[in-house]
C-alpha atoms as a PDB file:
ATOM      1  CA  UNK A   1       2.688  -7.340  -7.087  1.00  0.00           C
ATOM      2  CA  UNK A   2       5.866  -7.254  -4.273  1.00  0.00           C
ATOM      3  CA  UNK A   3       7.436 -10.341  -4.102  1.00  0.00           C
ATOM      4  CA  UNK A   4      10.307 -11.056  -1.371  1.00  0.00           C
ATOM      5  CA  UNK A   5      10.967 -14.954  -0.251  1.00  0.00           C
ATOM      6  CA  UNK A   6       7.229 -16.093  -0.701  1.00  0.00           C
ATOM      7  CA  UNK A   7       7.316 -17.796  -3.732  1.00  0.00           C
ATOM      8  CA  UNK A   8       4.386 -20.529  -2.584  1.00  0.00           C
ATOM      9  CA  UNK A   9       2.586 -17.680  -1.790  1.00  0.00           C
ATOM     10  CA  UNK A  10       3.432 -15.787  -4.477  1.00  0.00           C
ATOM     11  CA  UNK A  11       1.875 -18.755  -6.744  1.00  0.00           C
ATOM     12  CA  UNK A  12      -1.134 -18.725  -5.546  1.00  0.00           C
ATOM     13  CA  UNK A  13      -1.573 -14.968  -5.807  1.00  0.00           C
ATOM     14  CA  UNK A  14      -0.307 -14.934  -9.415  1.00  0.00           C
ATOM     15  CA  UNK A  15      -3.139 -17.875  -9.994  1.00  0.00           C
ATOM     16  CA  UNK A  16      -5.880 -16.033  -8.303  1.00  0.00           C
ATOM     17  CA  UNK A  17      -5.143 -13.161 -11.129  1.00  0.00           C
ATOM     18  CA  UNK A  18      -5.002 -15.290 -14.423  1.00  0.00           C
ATOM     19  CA  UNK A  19      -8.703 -16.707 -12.477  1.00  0.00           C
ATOM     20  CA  UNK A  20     -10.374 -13.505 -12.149  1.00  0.00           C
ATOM     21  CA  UNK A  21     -13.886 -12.870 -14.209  1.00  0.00           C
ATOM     22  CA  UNK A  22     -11.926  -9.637 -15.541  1.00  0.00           C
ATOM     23  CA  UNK A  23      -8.860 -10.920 -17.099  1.00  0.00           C
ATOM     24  CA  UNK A  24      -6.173  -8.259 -16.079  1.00  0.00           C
ATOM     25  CA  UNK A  25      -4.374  -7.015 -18.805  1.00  0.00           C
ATOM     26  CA  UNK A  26      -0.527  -7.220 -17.861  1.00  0.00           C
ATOM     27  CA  UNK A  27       1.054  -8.855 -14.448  1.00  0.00           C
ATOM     28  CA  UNK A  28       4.211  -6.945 -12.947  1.00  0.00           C
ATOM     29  CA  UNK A  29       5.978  -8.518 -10.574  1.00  0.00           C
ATOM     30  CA  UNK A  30       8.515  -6.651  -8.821  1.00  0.00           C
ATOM     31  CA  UNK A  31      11.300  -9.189  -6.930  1.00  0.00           C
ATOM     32  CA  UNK A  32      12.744  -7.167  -4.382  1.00  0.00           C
ATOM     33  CA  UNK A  33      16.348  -9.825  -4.221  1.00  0.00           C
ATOM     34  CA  UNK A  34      14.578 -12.672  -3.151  1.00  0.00           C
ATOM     35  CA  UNK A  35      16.834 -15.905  -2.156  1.00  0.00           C
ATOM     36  CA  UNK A  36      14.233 -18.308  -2.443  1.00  0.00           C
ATOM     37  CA  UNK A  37      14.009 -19.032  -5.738  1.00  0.00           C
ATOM     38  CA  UNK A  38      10.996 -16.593  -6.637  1.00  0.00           C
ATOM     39  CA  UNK A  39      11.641 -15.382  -9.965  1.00  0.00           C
ATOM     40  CA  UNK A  40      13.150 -19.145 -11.384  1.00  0.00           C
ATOM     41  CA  UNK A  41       9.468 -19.837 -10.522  1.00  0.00           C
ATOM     42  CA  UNK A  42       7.696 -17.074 -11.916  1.00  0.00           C
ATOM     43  CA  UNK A  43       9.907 -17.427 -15.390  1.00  0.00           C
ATOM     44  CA  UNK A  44       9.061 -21.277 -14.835  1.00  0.00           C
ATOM     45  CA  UNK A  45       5.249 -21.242 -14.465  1.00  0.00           C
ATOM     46  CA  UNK A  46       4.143 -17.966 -15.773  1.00  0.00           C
ATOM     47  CA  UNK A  47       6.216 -16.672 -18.675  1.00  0.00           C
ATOM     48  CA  UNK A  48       3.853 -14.170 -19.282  1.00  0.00           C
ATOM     49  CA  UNK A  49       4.186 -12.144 -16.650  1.00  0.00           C
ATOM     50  CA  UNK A  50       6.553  -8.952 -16.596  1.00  0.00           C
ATOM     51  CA  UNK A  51       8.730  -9.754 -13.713  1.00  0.00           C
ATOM     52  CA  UNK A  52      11.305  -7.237 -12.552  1.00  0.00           C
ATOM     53  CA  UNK A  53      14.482  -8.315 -10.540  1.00  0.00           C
ATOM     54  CA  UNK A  54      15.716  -5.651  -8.341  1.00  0.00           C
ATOM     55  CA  UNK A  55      19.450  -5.603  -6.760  1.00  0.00           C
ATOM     56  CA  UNK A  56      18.474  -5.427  -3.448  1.00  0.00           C
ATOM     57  CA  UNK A  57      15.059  -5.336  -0.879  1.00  0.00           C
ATOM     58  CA  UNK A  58      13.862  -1.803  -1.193  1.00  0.00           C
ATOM     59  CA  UNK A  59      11.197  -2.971   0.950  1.00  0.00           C
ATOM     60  CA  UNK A  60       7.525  -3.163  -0.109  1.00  0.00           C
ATOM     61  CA  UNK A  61       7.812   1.244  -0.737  1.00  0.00           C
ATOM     62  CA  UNK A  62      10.484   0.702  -2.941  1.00  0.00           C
ATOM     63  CA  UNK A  63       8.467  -2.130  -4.421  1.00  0.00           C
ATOM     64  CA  UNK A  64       5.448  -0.560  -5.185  1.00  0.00           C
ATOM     65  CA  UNK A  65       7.110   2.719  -6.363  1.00  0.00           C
ATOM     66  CA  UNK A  66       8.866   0.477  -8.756  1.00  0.00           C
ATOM     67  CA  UNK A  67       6.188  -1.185  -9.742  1.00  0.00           C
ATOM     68  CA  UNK A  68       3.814   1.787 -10.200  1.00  0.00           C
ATOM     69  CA  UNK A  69       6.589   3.273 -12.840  1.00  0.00           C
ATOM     70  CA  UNK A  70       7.224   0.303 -14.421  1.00  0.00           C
ATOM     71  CA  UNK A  71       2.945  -0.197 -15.197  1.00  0.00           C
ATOM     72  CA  UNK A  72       3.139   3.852 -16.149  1.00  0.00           C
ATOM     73  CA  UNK A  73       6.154   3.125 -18.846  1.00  0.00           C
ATOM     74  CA  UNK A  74       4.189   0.027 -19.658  1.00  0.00           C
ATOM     75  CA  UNK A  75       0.671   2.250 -20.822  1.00  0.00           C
ATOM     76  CA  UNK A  76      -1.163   1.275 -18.094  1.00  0.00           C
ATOM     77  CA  UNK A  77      -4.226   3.360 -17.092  1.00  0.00           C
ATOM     78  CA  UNK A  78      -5.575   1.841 -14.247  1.00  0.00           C
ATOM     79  CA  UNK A  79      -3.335  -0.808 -11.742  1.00  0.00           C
ATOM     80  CA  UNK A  80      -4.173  -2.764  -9.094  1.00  0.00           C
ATOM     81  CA  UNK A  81      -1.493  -2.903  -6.033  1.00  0.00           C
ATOM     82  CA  UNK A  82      -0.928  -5.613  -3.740  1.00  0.00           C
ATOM     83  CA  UNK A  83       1.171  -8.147  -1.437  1.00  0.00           C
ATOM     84  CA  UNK A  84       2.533 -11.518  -2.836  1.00  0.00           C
ATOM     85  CA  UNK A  85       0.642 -12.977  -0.076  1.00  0.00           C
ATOM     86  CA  UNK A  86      -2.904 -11.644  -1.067  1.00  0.00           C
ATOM     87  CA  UNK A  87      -5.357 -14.312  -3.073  1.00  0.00           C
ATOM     88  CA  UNK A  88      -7.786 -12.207  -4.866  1.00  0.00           C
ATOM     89  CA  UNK A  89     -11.325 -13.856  -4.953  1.00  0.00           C
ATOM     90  CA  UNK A  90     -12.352 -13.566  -8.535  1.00  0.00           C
ATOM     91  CA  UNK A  91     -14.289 -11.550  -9.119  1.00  0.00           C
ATOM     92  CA  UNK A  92     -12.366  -9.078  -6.822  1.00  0.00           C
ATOM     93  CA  UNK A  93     -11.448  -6.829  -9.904  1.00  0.00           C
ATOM     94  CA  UNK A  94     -14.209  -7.214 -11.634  1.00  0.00           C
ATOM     95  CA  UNK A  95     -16.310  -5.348  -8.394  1.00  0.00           C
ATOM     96  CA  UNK A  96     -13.930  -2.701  -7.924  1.00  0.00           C
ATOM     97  CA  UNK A  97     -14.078  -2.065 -11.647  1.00  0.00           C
ATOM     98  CA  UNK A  98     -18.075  -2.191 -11.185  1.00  0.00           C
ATOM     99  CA  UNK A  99     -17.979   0.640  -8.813  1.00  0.00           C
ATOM    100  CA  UNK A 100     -15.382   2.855 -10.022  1.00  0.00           C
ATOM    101  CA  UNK A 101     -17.902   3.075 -13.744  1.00  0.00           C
ATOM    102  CA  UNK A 102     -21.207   3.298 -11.538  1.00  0.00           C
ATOM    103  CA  UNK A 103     -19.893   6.074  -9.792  1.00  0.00           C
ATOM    104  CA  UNK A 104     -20.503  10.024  -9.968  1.00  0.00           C
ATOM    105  CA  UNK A 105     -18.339  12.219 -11.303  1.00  0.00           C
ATOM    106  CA  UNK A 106     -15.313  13.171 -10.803  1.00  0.00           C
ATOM    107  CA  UNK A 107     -14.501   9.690 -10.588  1.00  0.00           C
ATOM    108  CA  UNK A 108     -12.776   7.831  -7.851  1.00  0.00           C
ATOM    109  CA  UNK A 109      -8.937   7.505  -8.429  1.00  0.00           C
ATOM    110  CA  UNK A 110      -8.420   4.631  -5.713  1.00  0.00           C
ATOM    111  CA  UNK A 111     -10.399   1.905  -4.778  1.00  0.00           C
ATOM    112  CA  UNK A 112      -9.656  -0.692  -1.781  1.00  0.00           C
ATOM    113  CA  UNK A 113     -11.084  -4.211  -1.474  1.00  0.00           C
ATOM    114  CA  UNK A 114     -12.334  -5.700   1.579  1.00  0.00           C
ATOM    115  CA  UNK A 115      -9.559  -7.346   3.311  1.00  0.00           C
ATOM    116  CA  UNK A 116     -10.012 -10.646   4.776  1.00  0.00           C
ATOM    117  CA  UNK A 117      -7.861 -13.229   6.713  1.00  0.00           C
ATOM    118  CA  UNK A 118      -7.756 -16.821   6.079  1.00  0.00           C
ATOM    119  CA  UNK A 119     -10.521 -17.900   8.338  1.00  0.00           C
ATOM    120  CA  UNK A 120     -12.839 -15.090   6.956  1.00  0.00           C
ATOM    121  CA  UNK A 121     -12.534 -12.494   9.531  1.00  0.00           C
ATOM    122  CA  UNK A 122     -12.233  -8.488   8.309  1.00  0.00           C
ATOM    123  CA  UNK A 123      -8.168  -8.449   8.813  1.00  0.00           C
ATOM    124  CA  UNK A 124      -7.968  -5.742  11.311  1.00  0.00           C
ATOM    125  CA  UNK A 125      -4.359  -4.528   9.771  1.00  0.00           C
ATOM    126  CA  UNK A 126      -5.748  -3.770   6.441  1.00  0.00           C
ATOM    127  CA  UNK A 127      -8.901  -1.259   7.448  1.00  0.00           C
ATOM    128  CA  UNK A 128      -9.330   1.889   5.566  1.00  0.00           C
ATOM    129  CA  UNK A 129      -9.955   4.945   7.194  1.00  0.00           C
ATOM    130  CA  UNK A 130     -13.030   6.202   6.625  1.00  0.00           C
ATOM    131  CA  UNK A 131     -12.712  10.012   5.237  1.00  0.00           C
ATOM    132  CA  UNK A 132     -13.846  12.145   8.683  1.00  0.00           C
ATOM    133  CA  UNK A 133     -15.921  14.954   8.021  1.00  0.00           C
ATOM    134  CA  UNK A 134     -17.264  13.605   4.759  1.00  0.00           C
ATOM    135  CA  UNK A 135     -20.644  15.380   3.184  1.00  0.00           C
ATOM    136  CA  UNK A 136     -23.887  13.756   2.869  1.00  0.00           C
ATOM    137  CA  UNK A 137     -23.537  14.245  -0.576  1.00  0.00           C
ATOM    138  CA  UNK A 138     -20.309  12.390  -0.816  1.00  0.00           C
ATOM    139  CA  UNK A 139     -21.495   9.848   1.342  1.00  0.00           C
ATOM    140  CA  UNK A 140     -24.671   9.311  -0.423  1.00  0.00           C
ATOM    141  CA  UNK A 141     -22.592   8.795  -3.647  1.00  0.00           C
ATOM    142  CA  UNK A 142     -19.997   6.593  -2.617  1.00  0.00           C
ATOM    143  CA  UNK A 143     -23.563   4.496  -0.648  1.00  0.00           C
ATOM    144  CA  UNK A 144     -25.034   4.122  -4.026  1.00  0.00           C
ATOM    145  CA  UNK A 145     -22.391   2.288  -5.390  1.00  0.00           C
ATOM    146  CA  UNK A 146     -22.084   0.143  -1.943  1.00  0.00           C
ATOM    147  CA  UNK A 147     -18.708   1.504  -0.755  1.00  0.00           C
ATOM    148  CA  UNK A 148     -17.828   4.212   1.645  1.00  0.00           C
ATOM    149  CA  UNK A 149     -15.391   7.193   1.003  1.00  0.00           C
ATOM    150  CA  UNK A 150     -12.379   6.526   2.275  1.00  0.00           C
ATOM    151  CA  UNK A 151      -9.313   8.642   3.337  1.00  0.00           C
ATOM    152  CA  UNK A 152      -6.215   6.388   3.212  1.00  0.00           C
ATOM    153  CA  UNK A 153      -5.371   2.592   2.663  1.00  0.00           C
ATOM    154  CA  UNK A 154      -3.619  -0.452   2.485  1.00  0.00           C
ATOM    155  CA  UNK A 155      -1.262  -1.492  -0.639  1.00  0.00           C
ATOM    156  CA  UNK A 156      -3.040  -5.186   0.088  1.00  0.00           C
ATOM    157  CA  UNK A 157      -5.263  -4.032  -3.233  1.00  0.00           C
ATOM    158  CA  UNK A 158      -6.099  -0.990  -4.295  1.00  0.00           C
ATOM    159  CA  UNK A 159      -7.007   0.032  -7.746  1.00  0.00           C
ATOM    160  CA  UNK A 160      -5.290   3.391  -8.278  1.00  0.00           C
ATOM    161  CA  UNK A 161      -5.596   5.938 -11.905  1.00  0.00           C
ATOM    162  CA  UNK A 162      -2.296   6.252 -13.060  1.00  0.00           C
ATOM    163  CA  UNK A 163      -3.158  10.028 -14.288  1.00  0.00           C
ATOM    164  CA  UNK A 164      -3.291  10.699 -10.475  1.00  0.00           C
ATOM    165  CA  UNK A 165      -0.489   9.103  -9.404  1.00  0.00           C
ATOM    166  CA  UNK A 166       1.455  11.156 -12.346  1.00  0.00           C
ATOM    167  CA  UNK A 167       0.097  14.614 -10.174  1.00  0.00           C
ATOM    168  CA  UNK A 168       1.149  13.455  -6.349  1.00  0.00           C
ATOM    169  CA  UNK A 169       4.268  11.475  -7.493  1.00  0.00           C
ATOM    170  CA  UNK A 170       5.231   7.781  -6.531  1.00  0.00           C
ATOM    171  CA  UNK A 171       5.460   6.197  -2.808  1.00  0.00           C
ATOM    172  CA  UNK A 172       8.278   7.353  -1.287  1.00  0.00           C
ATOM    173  CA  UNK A 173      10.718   4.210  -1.671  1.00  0.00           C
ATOM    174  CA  UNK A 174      12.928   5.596   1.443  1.00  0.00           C
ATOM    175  CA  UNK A 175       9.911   4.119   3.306  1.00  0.00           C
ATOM    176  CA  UNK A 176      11.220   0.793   3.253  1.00  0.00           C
ATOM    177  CA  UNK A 177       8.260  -0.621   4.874  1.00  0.00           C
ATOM    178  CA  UNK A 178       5.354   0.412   7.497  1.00  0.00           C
ATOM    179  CA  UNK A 179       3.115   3.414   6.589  1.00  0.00           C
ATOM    180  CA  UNK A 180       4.522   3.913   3.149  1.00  0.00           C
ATOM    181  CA  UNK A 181       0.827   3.476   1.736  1.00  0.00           C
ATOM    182  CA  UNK A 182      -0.855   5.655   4.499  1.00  0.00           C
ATOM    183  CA  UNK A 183       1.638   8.091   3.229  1.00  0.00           C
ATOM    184  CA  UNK A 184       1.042   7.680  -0.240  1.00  0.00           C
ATOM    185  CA  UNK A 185      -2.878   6.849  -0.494  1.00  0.00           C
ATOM    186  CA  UNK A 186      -3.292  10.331   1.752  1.00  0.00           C
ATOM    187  CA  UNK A 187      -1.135  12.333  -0.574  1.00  0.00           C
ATOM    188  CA  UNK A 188      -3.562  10.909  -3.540  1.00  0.00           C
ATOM    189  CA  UNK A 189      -6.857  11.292  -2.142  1.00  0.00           C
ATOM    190  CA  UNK A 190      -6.060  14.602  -0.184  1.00  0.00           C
ATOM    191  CA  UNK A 191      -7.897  16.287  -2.990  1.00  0.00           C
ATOM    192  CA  UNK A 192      -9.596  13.117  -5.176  1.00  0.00           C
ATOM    193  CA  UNK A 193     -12.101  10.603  -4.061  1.00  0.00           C
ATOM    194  CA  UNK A 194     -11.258   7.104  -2.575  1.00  0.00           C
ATOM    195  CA  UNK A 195     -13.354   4.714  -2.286  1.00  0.00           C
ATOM    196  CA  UNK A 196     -13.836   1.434   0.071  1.00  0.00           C
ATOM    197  CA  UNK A 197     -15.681  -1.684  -1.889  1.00  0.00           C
ATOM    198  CA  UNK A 198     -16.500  -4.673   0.283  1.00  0.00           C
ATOM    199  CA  UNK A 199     -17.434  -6.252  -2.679  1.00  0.00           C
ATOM    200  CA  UNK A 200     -14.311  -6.821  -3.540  1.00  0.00           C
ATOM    201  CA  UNK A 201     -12.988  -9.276  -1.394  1.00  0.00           C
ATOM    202  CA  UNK A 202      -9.124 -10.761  -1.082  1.00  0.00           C
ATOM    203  CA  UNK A 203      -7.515 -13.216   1.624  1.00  0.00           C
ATOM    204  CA  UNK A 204      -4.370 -11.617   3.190  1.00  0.00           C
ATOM    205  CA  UNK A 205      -2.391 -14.963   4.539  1.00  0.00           C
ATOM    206  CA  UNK A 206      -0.606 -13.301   7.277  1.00  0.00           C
ATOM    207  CA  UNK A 207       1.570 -15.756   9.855  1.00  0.00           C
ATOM    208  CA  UNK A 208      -1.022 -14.394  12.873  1.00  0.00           C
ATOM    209  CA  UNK A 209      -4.422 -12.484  12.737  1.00  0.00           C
ATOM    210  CA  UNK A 210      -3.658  -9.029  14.772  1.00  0.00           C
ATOM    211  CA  UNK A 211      -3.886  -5.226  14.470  1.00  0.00           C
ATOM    212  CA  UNK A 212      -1.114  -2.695  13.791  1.00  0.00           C
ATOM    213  CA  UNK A 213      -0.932  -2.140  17.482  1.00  0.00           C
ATOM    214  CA  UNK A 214       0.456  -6.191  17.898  1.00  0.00           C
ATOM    215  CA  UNK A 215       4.523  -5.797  19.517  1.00  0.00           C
ATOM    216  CA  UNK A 216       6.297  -5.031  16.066  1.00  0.00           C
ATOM    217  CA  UNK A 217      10.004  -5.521  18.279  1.00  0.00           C
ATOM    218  CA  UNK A 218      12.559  -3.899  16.158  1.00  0.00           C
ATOM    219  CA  UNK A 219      10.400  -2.660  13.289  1.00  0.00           C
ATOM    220  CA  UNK A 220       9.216   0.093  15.526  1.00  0.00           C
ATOM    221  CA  UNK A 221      11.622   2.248  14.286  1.00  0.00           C
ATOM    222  CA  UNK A 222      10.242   2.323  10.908  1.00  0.00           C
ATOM    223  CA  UNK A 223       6.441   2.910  12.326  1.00  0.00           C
ATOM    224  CA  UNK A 224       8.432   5.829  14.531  1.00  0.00           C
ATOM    225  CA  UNK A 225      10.372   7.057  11.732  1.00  0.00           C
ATOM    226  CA  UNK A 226       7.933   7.125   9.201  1.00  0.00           C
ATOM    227  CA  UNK A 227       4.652   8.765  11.206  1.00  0.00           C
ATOM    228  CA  UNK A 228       7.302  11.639  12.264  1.00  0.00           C
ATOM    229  CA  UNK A 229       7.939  11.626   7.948  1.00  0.00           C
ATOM    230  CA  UNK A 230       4.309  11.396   7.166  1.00  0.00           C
ATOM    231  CA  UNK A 231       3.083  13.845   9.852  1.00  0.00           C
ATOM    232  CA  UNK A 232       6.099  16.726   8.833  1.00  0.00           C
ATOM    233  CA  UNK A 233       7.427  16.241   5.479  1.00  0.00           C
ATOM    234  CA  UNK A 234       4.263  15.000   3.582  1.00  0.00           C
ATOM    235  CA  UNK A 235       1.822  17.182   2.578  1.00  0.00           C
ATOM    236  CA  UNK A 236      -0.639  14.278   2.361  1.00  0.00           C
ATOM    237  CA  UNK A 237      -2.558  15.398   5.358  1.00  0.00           C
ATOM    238  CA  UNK A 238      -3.916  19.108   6.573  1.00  0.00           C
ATOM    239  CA  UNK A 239      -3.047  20.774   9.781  1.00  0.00           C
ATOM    240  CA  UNK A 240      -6.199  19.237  11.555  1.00  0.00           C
ATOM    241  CA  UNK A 241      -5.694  15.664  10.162  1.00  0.00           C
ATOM    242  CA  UNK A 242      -2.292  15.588  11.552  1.00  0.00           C
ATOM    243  CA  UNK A 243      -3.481  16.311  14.973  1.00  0.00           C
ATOM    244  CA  UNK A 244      -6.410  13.992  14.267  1.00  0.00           C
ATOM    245  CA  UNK A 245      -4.236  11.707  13.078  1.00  0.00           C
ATOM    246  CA  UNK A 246      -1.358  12.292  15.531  1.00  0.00           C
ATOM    247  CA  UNK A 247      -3.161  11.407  18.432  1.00  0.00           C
ATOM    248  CA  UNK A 248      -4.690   8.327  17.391  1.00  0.00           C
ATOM    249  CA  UNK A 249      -0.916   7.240  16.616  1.00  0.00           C
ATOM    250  CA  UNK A 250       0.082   7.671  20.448  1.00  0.00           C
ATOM    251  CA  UNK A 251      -2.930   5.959  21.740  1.00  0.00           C
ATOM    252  CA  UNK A 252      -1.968   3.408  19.733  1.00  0.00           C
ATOM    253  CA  UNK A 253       2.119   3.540  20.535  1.00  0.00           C
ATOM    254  CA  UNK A 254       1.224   3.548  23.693  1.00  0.00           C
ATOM    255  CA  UNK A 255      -1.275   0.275  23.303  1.00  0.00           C
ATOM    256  CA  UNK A 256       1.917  -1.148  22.035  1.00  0.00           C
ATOM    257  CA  UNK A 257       4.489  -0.328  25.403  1.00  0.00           C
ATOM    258  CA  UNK A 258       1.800  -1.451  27.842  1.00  0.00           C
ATOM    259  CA  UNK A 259       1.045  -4.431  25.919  1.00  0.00           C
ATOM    260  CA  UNK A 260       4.728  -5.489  24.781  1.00  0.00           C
ATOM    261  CA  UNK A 261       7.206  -7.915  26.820  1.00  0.00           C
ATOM    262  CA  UNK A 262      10.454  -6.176  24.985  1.00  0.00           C
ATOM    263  CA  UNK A 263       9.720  -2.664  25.824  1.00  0.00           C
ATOM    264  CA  UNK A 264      13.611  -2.199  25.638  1.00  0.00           C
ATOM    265  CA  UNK A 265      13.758  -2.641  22.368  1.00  0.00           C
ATOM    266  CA  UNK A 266      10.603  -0.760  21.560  1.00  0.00           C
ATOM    267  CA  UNK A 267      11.955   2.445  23.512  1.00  0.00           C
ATOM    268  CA  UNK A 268      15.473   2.050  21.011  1.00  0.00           C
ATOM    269  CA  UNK A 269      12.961   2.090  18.131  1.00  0.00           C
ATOM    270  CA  UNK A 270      11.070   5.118  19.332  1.00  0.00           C
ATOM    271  CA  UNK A 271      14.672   7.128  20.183  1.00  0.00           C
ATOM    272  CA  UNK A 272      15.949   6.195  16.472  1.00  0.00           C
ATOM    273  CA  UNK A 273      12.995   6.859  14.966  1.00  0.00           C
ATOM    274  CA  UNK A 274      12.341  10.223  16.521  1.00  0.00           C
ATOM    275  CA  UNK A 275      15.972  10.958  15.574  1.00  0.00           C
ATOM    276  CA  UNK A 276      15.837   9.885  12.229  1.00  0.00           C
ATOM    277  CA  UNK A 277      12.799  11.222  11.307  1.00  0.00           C
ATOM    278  CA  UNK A 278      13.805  14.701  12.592  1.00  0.00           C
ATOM    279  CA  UNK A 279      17.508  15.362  10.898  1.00  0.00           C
ATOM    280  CA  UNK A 280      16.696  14.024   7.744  1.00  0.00           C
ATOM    281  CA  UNK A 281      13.663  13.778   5.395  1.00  0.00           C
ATOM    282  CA  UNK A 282      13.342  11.277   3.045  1.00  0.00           C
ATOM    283  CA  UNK A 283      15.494  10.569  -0.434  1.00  0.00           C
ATOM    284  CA  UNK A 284      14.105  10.951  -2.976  1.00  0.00           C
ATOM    285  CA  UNK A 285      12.192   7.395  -4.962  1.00  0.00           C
ATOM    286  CA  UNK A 286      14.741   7.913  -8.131  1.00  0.00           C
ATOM    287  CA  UNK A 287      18.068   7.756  -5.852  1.00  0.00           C
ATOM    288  CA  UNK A 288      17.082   5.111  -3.760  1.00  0.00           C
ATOM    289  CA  UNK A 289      15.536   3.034  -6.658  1.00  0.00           C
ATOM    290  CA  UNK A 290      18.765   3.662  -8.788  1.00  0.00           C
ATOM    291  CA  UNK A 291      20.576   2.004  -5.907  1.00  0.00           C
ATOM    292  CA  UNK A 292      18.428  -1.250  -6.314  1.00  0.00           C
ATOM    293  CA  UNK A 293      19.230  -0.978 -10.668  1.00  0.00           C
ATOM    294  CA  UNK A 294      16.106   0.972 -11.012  1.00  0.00           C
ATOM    295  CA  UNK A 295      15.505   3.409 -13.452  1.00  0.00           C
ATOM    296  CA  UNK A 296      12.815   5.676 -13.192  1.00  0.00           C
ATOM    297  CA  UNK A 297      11.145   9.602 -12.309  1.00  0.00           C
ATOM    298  CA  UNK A 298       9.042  10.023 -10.190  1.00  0.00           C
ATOM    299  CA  UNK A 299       7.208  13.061 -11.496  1.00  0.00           C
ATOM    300  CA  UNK A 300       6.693  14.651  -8.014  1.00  0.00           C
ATOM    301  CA  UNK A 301      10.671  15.296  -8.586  1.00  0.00           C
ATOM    302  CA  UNK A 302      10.473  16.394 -11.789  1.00  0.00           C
ATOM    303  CA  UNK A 303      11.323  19.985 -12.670  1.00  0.00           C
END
């Protein structure tokens, strides 16, 4: 779990997994330099949890990439990903657990959980795309389980094998935030199953209720910056995915601009982005981790 300056929040996600009908086995929490008193709480009121104090916000890629190689080094096999503001109903492990030992072979090495928002509505940010192209014989396995095969999703939670993550290599932390898990969950299932259990069901207590097309202001250069990454120096997608892919991104940039009362500021996003994203690709997990006191290999950049 990704903790930065939510530490109410971050209670009552930590307390929604010591509830669940499948006790987990360890909690990491990474604190990405929170101010707000987050890990005196977490030391406070749950001493059993691993928590992990970083020297500065990597952002929730540098985060998760953390905390995915501090759950490896820990013997984990199997770890569940998500926000410090996610409550996990509980038997939310427990159902994607269900499905992943009900399912065909090979089995699935990522499963999502229905996303909800406070009032109970599907949370429109945290969707998984359904795999295009998919075979009825796919399809029909992933339906007899009751989920749907999925080709990318959110890090709200999302049981992922370790074993695969060890092949594709962590999230790239140089992310900092906005499609670091599209990037990531792609790269995984571009060759493995994924699969989507609405079973599983956890509240995502977001300020508003809105899509990833809602005005982002500055931020847009990290959605810009990252899609050019993800699209040309990932090979999480295949040539007809990115254009799939591609174009559904500028319908929805452009959503954004005809929508947005800033579009200044949106149009500096897109020219830093595009810049960015075009001279340099990005660093590698280890260097930019080290930089927060992290320690770790990612095993994509291993020899």
């Amino acid at each position: 779990m990704v903790a930065y300056n939510r530490r109410e929040l971050l209670r009552a996600a930590i307390q929604s997994l010591l509830a669940q009908s499948r006790p987990v086995d360890q909690i990491h929490v990474i604190d990405n330099a929170s101010t707000d008193g987050t890990s005196t709480m977490v030391r406070d009121e749950f001493p059993d949890v691993q928590l992990h104090l970083l020297d500065e916000n990597t952002g929730g890629a540098g985060g998760f990439a953390a905390g995915l190689a501090f759950a490896t080094a820990a013997g984990a096999d199997l770890v569940w990903l998500m926000d410090d503001d996610t409550v996990a109903t509980d038997e939310a492990l427990q159902k994607l657990l269900d499905a992943r030992d009900a399912s065909r072979a090979p089995l699935p090495v990522l499963l999502a959980s229905r996303v909800v928002w406070t009032d109970g509505r599907d949370h429109p940010m945290n969707t998984p795309r359904v795999r295009p192209g998919v075979s009825t014989g796919e399809r029909q396995a992933a339906t007899e389980v009751g989920c749907l095969p999925i080709r990318s999703a959110s890090f709200v939670s999302v049981l992922v094998d370790v074993e695969a993550v060890r092949q594709v290599g962590l999230p790239k932390a140089d992310f900092f935030l906005w499609n670091d898990d599209f990037e990531f969950t792609s790269r995984l299932l571009r060759r493995n199953r994924g699969l989507y259990c609405p079973s599983s069901i956890v509240v995502h207590h977001t300020r508003t209720f809105g899509s990833v097309d809602a005005d982002p202001g500055e931020r847009f250069y990290y959605e810009v910056r990252n899609k050019v990454w993800t699209f040309f120096r990932s090979d999480g997608l295949s040539p007809s995915e990115k254009v799939l892919y591609g174009g559904s991104t500028l319908r929805r940039w452009a959503r954004t601009f005809a929508a947005s009362e800033h579009r200044g500021v949106l149009w500096s996003g897109l020219r830093r982005g595009l810049k960015e994203g075009v001279t340099r690709a990005p660093r590698p997990s280890s260097v930019v981790l080290s930089e927060a006191g992290v320690d770790v290999v990612d095993p994509s950049e291993a020899p």
